[in-house]
Protein backbone atom coordinates (compact mmCIF):
# COMPACT_ATOMS: atom_id res chain seq x y z
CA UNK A 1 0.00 0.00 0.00
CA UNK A 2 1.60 3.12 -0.66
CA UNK A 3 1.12 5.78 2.36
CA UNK A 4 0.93 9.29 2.68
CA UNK A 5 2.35 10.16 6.36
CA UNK A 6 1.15 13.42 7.77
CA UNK A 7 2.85 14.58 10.86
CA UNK A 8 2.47 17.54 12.61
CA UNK A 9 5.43 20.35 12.23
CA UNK A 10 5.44 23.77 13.47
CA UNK A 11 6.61 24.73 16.74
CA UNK A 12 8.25 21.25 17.49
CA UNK A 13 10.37 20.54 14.20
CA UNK A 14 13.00 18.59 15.08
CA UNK A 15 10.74 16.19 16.92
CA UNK A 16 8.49 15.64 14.36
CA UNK A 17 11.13 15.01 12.35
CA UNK A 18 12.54 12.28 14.27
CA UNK A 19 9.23 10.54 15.02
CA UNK A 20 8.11 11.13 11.36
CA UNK A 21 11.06 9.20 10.13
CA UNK A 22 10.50 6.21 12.78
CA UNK A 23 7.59 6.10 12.14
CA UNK A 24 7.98 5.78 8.20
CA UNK A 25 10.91 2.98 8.95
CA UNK A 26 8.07 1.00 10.91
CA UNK A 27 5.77 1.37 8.14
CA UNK A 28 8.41 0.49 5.56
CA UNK A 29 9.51 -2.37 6.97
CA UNK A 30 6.05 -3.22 7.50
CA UNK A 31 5.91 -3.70 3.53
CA UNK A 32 4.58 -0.27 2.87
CA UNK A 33 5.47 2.38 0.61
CA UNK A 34 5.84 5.56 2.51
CA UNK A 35 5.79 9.03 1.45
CA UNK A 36 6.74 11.07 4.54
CA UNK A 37 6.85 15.15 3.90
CA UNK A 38 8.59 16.12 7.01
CA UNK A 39 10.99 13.09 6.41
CA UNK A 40 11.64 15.08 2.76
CA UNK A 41 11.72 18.16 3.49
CA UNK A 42 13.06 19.20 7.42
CA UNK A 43 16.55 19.19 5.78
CA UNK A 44 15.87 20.63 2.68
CA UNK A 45 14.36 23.44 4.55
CA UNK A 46 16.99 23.37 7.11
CA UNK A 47 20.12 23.12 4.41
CA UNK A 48 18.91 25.74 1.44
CA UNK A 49 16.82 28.03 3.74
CA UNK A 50 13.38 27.61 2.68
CA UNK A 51 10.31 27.67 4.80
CA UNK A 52 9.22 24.77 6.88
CA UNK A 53 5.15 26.12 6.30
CA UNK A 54 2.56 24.58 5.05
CA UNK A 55 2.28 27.01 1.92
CA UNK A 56 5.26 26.20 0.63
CA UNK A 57 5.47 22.98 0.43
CA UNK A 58 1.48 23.00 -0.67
CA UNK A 59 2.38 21.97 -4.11
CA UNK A 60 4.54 18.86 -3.53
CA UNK A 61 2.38 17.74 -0.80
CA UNK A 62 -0.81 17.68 -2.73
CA UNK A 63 1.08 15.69 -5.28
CA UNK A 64 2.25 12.63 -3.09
CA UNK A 65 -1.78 12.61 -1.57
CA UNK A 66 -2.90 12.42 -5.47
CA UNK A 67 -0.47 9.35 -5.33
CA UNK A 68 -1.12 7.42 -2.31
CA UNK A 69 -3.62 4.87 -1.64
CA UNK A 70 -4.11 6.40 1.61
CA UNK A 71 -3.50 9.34 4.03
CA UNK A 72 -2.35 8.13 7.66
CA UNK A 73 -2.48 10.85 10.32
CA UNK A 74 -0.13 10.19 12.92
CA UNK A 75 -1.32 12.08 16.08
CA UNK A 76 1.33 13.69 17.66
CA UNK A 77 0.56 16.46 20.25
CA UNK A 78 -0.94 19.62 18.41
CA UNK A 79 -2.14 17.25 15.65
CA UNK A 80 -5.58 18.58 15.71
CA UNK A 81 -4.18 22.18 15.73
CA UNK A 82 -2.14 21.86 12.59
CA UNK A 83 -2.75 23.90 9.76
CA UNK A 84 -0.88 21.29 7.40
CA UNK A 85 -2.52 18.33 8.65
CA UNK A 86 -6.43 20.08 8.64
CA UNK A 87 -5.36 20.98 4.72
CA UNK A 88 -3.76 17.48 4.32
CA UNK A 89 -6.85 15.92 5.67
CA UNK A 90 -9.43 17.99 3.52
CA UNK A 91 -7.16 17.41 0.01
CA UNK A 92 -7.81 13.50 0.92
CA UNK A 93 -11.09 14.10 1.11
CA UNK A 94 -11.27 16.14 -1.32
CA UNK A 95 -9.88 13.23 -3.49
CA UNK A 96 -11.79 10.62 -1.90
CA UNK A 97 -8.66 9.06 0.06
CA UNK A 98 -9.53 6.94 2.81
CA UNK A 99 -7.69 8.38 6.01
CA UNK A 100 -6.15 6.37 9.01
CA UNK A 101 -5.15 7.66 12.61
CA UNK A 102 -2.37 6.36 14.27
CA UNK A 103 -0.64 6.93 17.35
């Protein structure tokens, strides 16, 4: 199955980042096929000095939730406060995606 992972980001990067890509290894090695955006981008926003916000990375994001089976929203604290994960949510359902909460 190929998996869109949404994690939370702002105000506690570096965490998310390091959950986000555990979290993807688990799923990989699960037999999945995981496309995690904070596990893409936290260094290419860290390294070339581009914003870590939802509207930039708007674009790419949509793409990978076009291309996934389905969305999985892993619910880290502030989860239900994120701007990128309400938006990531309504593009799946927008697009008919089923989505899955995990902790």
């Amino acid at each position: 199955m190929k998996i869109y992972l949404a994690v939370p980001y702002t105000g506690m990067e570096n965490i998310s980042f390091i959950k986000a890509n555990r979290k993807a290894a688990d799923l990989i090695l699960d037999g999945h096929i995981v496309f995690s955006p904070i596990s893409h981008s936290h260094h290419i926003a860290l390294q070339c000095d581009i914003a870590g916000n939802w509207e930039t990375w708007i674009n790419l994001d949509r793409s990978f939730i076009e291309w996934c089976d389905e969305v999985w929203v892993y619910r880290l604290n502030g989860w239900k406060k994120s701007k990128g994960i309400k938006a990531e949510i309504d593009i799946a359902n927008e697009l008919g995606k089923p989505i899955c909460y995990i902790d």
